[in-house]
C-alpha atoms as a PDB file:
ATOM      1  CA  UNK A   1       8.887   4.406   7.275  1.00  0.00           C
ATOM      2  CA  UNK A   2      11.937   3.232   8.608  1.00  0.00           C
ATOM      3  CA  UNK A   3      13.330   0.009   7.258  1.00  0.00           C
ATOM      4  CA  UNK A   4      14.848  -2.148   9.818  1.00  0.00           C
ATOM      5  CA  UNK A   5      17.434  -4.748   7.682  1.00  0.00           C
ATOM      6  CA  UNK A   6      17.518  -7.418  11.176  1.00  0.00           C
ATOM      7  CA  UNK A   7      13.754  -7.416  10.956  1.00  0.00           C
ATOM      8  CA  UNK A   8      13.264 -11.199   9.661  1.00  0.00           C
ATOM      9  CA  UNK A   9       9.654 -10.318   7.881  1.00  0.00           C
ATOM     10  CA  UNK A  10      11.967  -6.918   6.382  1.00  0.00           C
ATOM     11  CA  UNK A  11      14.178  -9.895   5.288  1.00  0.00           C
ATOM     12  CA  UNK A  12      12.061 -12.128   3.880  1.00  0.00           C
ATOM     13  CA  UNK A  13      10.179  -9.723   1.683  1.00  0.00           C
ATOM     14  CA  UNK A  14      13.728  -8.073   0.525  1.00  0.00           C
ATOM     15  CA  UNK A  15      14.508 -11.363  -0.451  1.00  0.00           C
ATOM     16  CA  UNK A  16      11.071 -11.872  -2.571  1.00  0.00           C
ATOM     17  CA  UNK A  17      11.426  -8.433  -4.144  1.00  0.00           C
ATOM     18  CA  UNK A  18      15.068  -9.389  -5.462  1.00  0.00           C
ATOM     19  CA  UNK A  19      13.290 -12.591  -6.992  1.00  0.00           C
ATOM     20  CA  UNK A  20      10.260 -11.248  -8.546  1.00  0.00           C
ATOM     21  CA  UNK A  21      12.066 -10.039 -12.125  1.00  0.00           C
ATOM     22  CA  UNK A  22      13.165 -13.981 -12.335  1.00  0.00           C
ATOM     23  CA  UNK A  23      10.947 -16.244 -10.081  1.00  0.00           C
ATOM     24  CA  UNK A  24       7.964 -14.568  -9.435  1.00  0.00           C
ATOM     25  CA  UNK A  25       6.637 -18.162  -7.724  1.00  0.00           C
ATOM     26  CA  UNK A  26       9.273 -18.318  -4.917  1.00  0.00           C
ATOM     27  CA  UNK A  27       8.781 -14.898  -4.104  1.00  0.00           C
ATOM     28  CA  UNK A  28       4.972 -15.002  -3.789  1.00  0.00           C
ATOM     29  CA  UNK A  29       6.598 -18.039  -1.603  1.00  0.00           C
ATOM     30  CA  UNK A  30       8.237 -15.688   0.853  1.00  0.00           C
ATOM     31  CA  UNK A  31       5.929 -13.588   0.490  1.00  0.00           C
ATOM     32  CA  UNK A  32       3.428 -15.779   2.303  1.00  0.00           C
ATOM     33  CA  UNK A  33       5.904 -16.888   5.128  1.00  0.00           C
ATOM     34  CA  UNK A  34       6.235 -13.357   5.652  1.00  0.00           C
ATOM     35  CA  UNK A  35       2.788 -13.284   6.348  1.00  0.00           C
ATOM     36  CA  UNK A  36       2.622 -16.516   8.614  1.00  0.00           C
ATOM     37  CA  UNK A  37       5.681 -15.594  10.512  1.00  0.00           C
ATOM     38  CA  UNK A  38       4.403 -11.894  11.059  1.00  0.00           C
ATOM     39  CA  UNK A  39       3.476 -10.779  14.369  1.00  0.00           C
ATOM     40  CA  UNK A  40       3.414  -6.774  14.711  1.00  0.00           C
ATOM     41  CA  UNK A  41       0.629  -5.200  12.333  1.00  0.00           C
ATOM     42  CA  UNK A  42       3.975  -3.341  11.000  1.00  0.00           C
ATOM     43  CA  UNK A  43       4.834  -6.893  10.037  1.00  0.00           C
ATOM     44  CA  UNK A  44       1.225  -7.725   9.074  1.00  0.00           C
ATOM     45  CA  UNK A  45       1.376  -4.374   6.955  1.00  0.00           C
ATOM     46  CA  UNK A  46       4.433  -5.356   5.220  1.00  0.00           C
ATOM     47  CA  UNK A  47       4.161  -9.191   4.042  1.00  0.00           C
ATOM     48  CA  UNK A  48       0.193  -7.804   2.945  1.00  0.00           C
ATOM     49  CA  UNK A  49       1.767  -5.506   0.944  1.00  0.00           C
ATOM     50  CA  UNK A  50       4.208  -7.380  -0.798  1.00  0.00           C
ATOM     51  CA  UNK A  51       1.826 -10.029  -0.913  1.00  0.00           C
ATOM     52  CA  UNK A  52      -0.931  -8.111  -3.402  1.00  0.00           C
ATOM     53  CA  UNK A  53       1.631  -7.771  -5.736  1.00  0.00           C
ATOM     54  CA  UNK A  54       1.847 -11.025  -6.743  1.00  0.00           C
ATOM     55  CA  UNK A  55      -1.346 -11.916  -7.049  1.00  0.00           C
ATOM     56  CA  UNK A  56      -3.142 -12.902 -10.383  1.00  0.00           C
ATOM     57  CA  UNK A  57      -6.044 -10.776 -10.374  1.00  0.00           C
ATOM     58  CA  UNK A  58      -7.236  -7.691  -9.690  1.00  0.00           C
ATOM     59  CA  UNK A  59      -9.676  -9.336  -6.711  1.00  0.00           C
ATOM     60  CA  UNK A  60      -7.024 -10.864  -5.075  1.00  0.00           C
ATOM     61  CA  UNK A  61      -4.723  -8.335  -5.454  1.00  0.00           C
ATOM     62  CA  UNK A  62      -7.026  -5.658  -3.865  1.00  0.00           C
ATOM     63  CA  UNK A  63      -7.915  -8.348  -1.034  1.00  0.00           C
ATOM     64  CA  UNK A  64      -4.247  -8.062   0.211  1.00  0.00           C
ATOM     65  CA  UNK A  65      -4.113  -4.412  -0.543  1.00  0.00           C
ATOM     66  CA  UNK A  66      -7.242  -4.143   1.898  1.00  0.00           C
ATOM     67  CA  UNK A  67      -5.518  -6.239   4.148  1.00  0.00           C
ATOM     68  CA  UNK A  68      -2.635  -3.728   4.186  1.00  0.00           C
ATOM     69  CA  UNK A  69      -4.385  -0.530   5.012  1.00  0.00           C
ATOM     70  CA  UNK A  70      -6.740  -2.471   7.299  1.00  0.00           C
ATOM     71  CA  UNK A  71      -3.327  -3.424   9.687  1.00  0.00           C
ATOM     72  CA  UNK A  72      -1.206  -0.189   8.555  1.00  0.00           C
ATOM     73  CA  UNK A  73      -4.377   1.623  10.001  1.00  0.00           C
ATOM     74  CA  UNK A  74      -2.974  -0.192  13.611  1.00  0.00           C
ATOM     75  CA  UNK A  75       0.357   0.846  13.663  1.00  0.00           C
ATOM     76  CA  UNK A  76       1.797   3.949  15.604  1.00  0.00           C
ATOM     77  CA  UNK A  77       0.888   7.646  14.715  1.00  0.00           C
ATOM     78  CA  UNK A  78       4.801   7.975  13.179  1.00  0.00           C
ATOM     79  CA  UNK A  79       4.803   5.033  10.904  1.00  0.00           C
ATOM     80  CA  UNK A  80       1.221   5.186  10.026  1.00  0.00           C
ATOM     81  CA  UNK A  81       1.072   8.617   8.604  1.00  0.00           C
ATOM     82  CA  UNK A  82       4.755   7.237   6.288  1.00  0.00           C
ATOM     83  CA  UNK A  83       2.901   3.546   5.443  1.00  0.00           C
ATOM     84  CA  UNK A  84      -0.647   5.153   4.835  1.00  0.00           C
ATOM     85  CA  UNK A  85      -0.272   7.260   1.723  1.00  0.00           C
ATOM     86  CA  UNK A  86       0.994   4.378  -0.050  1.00  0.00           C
ATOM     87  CA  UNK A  87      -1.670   1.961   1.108  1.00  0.00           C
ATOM     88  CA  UNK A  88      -4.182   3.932   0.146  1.00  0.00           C
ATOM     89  CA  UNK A  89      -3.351   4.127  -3.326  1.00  0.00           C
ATOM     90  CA  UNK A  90      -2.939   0.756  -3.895  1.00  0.00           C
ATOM     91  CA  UNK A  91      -6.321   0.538  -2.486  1.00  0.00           C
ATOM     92  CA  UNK A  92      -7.615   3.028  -4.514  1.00  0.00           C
ATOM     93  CA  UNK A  93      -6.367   1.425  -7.786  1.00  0.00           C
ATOM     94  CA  UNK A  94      -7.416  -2.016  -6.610  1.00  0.00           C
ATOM     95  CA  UNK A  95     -11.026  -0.394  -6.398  1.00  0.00           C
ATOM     96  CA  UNK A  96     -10.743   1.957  -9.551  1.00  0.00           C
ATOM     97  CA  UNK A  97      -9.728  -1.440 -11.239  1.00  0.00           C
ATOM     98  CA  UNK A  98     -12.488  -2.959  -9.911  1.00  0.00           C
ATOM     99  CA  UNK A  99     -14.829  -0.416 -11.189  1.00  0.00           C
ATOM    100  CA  UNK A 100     -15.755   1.124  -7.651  1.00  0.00           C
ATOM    101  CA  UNK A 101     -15.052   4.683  -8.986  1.00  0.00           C
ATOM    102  CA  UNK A 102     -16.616   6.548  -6.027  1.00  0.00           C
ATOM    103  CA  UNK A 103     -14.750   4.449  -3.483  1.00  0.00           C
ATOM    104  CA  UNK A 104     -11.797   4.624  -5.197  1.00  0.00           C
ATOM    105  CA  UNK A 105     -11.716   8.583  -5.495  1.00  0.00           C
ATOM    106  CA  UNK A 106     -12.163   8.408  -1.271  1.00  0.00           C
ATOM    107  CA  UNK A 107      -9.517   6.138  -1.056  1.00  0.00           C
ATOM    108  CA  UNK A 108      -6.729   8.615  -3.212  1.00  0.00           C
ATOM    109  CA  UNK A 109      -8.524  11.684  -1.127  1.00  0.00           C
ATOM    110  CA  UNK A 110      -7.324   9.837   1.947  1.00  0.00           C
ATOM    111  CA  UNK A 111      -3.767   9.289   0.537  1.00  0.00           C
ATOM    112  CA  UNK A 112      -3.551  12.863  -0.175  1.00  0.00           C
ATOM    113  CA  UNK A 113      -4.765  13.996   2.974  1.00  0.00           C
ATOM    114  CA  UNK A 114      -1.855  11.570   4.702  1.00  0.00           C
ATOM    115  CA  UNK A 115       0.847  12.661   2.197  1.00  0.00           C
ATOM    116  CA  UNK A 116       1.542  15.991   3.193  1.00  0.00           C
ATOM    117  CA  UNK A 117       2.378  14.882   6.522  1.00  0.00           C
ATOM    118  CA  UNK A 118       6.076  13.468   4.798  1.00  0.00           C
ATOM    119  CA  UNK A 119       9.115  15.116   4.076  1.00  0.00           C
ATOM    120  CA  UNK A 120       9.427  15.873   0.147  1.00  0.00           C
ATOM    121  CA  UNK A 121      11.692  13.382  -1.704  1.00  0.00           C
ATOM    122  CA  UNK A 122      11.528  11.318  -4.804  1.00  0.00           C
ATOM    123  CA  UNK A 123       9.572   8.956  -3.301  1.00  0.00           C
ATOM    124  CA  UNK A 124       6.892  10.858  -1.868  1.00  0.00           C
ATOM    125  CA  UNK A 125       6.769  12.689  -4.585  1.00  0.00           C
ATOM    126  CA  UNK A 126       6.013   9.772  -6.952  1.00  0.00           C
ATOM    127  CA  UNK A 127       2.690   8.226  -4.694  1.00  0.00           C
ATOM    128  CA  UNK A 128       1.668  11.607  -4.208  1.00  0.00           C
ATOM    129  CA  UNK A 129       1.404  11.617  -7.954  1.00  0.00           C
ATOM    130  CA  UNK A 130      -0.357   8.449  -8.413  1.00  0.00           C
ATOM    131  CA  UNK A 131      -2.957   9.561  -6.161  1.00  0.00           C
ATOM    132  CA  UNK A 132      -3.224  13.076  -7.673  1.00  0.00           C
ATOM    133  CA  UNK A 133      -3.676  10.623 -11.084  1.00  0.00           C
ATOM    134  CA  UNK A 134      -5.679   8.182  -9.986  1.00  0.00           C
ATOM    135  CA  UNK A 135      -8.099  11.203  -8.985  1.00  0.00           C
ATOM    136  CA  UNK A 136      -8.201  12.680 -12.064  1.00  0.00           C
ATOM    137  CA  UNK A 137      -8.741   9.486 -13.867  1.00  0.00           C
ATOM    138  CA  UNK A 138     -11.968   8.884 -11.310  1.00  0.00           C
ATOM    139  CA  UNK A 139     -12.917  12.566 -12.252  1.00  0.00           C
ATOM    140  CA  UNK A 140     -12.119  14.571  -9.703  1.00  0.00           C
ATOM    141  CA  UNK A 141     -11.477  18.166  -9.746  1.00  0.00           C
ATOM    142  CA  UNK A 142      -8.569  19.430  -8.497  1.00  0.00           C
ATOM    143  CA  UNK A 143      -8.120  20.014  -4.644  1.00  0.00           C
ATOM    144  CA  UNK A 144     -10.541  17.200  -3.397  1.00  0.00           C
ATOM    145  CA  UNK A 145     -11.161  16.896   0.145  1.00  0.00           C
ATOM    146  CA  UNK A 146     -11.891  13.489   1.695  1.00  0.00           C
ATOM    147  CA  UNK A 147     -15.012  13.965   3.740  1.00  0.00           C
ATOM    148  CA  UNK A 148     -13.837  10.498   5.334  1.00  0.00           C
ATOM    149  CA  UNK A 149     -11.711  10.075   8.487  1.00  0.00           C
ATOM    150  CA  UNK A 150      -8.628   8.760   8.530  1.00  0.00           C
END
């Protein structure tokens, strides 16, 4: 996904990442007035995102995590099939957390399936491991196959 620095909810959420080691409070702050001020579901996406982070429980958490994947699943074909892999595992640990194993093995199929779409690079190749994890932790064999559509 392509970050774009004069984006103001980009901004906002930079600014609440640099804060969460110290002031985890304010940023949850920006957090939400990313959210408020957001208008694309890129921007909806984003704030989400940043927002489940910072939340004190694993229900809340996964509500903004669902929240997420449910606008990320509105954005273009381009930045969807960069934004979705990682959605989906944060969904999927949300849900593992949550103790909806056979949801949560979906949800990390779906990542997968999304993943290979991306060029390979450190980043990529870390949530492409969390999902390969998370589905062996919820039991799955090797080389699953969402039967869901993305």
């Amino acid at each position: 996904m392509i970050f774009d620095p004069e984006n103001n909810i980009n901004r906002l959420c930079a600014e609440g990442i640099a804060l969460e080691g110290s002031d985890l409070q304010q940023a949850a702050a920006l957090y939400l007035h990313a959210w408020n001020e957001a208008q694309t579901e890129t921007e909806k996406a984003t704030a989400a995102h940043y927002l489940a982070r910072v939340q004190d429980d694993v229900a809340g958490k996964l509500d903004w995590d669902r929240k997420a994947l449910d606008h990320g699943l509105q954005i273009g074909e381009t930045a969807k099939t960069a934004f979705l892999p990682s959605l989906y595992l944060n969904v999927a640990k949300g849900l593992e957390d949550s103790g909806e194993i056979s949801e949560a093995k979906l949800h990390y199929g779906l990542g997968l399936k999304y993943i290979g779409t991306l060029p390979e690079n450190g980043y990529v190749q870390l949530i492409k491991g969390g999902l390969q994890r998370g589905l062996e932790r919820t039991g799955e064999k090797p080389g699953f196959s969402p039967s869901g559509n993305p």
